[in-house]
PDB file of N, CA and C in Angstrom:
ATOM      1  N   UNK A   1     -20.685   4.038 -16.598  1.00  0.00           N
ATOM      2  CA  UNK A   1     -20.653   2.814 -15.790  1.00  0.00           C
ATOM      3  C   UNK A   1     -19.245   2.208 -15.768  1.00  0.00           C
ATOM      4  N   UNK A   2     -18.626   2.218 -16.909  1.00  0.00           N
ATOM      5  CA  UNK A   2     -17.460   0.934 -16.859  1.00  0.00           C
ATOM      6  C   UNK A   2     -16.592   2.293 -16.405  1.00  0.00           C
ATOM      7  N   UNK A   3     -16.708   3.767 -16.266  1.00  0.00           N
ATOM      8  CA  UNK A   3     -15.069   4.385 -15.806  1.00  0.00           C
ATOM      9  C   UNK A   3     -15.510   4.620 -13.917  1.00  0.00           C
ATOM     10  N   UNK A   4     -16.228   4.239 -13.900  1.00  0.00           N
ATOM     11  CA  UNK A   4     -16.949   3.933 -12.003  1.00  0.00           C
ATOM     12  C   UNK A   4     -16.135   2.517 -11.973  1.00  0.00           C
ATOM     13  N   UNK A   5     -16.253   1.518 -12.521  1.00  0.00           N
ATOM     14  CA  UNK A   5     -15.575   0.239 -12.230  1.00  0.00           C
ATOM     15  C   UNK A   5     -14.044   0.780 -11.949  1.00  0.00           C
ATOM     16  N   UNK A   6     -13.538   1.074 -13.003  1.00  0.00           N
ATOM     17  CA  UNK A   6     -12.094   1.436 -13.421  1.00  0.00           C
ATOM     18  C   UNK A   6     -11.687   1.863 -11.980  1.00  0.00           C
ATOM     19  N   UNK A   7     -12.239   3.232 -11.826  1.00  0.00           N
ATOM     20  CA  UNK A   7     -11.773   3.666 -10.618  1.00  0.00           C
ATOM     21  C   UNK A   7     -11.926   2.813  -9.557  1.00  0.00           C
ATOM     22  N   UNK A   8     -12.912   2.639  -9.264  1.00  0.00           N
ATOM     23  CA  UNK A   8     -13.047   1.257  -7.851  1.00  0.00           C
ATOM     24  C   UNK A   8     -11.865   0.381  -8.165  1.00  0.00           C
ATOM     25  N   UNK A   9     -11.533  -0.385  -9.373  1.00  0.00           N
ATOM     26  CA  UNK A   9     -10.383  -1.384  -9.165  1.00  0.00           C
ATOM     27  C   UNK A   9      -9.229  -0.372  -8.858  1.00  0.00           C
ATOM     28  N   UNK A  10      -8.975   0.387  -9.523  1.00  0.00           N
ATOM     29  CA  UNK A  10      -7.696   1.437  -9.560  1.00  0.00           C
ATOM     30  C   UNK A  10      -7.753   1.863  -8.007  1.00  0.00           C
ATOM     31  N   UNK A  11      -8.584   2.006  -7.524  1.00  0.00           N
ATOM     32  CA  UNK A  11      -8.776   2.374  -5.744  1.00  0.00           C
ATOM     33  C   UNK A  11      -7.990   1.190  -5.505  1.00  0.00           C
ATOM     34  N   UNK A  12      -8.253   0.096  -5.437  1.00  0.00           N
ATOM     35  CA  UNK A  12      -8.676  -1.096  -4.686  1.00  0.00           C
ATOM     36  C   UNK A  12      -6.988  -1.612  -4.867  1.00  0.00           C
ATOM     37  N   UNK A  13      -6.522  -1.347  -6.111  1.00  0.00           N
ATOM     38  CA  UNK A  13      -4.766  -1.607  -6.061  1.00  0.00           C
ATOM     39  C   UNK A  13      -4.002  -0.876  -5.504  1.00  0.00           C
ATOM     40  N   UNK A  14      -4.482   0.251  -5.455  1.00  0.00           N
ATOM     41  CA  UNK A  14      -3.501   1.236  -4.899  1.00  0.00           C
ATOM     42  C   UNK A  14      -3.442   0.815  -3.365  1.00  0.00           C
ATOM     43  N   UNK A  15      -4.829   0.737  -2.520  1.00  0.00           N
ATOM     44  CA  UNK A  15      -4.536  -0.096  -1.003  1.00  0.00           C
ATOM     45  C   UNK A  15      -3.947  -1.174  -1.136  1.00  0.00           C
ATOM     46  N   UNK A  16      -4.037  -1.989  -2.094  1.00  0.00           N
ATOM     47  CA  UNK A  16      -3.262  -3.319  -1.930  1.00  0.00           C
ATOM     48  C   UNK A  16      -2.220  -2.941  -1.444  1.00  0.00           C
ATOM     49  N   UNK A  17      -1.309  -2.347  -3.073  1.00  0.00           N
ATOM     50  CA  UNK A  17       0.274  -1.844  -3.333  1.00  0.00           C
ATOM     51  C   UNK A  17       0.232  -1.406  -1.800  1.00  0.00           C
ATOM     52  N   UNK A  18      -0.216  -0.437  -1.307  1.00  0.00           N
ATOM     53  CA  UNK A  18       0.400   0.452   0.253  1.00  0.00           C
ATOM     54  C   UNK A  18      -0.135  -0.570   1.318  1.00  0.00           C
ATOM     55  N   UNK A  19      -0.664  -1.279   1.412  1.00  0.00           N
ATOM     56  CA  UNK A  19      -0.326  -2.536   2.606  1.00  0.00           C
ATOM     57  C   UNK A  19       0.538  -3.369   1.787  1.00  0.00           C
ATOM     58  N   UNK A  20       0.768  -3.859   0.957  1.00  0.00           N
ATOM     59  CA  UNK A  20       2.036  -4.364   0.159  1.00  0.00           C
ATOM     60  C   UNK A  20       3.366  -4.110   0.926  1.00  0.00           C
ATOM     61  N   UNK A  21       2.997  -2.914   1.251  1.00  0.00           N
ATOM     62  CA  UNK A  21       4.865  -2.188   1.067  1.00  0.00           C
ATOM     63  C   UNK A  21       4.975  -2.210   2.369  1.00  0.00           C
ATOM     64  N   UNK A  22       4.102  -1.939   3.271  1.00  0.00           N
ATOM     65  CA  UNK A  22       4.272  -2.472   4.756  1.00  0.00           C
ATOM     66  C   UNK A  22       4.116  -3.404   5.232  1.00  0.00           C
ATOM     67  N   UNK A  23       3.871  -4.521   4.942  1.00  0.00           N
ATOM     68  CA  UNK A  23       4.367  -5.793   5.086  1.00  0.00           C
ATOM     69  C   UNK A  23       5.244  -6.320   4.361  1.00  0.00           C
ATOM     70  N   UNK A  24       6.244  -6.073   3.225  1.00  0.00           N
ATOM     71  CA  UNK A  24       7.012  -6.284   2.944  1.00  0.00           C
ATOM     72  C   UNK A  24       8.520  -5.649   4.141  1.00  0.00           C
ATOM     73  N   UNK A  25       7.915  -4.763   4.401  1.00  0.00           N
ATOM     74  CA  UNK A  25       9.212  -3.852   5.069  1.00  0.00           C
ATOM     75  C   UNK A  25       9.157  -4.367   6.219  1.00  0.00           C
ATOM     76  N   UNK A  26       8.301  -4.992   7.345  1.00  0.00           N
ATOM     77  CA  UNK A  26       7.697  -5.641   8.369  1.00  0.00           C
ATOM     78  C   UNK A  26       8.850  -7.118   8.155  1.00  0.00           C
ATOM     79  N   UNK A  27       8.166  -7.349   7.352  1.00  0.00           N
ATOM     80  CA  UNK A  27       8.982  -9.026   7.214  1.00  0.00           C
ATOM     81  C   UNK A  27      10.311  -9.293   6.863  1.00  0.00           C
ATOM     82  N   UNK A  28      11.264  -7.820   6.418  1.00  0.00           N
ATOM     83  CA  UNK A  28      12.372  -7.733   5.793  1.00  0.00           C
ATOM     84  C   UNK A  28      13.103  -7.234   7.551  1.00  0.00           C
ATOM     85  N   UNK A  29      12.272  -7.080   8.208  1.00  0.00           N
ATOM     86  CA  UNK A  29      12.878  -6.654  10.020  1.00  0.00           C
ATOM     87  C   UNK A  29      13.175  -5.147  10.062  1.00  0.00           C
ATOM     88  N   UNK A  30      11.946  -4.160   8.871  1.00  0.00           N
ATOM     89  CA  UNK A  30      12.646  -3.181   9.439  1.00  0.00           C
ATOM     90  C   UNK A  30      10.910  -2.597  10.390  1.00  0.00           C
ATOM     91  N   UNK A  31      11.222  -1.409  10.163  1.00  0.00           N
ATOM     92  CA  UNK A  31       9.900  -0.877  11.070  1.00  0.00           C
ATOM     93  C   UNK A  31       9.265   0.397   9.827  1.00  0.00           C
ATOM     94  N   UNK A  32       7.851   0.032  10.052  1.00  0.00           N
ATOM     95  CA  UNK A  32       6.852   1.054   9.111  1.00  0.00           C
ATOM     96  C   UNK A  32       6.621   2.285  10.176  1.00  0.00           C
ATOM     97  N   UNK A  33       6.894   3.877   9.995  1.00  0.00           N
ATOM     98  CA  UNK A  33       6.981   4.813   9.686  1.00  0.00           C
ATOM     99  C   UNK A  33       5.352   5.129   9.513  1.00  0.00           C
ATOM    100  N   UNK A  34       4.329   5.541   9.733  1.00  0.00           N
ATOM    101  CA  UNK A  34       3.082   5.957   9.606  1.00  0.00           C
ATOM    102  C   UNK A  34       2.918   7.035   9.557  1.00  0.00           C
ATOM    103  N   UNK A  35       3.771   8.297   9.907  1.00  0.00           N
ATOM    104  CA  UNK A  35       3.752   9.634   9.462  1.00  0.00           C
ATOM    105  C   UNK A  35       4.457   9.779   8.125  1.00  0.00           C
ATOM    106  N   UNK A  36       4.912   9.329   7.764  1.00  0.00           N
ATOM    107  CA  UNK A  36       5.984   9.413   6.350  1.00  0.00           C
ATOM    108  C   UNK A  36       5.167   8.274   5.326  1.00  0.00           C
ATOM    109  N   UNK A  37       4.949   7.235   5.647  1.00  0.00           N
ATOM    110  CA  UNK A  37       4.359   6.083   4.780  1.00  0.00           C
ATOM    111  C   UNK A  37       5.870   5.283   3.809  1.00  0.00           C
ATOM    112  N   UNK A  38       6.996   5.408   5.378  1.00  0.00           N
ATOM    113  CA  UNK A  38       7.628   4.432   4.797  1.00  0.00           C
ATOM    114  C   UNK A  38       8.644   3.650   5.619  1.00  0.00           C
ATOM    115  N   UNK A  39       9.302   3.010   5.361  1.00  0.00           N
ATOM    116  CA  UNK A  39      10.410   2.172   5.895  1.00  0.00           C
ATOM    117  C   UNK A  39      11.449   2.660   6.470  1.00  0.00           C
ATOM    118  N   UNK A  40      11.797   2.236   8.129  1.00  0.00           N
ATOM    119  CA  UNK A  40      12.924   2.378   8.551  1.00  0.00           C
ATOM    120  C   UNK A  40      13.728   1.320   9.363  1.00  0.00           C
ATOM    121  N   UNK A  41      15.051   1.181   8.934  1.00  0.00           N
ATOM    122  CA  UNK A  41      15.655  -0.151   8.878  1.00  0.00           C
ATOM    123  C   UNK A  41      15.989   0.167  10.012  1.00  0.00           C
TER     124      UNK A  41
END
């Protein structure tokens, strides 16, 4: 039971972190990259 939780939260940060990083890069004026999963200024 509690390593089913674990993973669900551990899921659940990892989407945070990766919409994290594209809206950080969004608001810094550059442009998100969706084949690569990253930032281009």
């Amino acid at each position: 039971m509690k390593k089913s939780v674990f993973v669900a939260i551990l899921s659940m940060s990892l989407l945070l972190t990766a919409c994290g990083a594209k809206d950080k890069c969004l608001d810094l004026g550059g442009r998100w990259n969706e084949a690569t999963q990253s930032c281009e200024k």
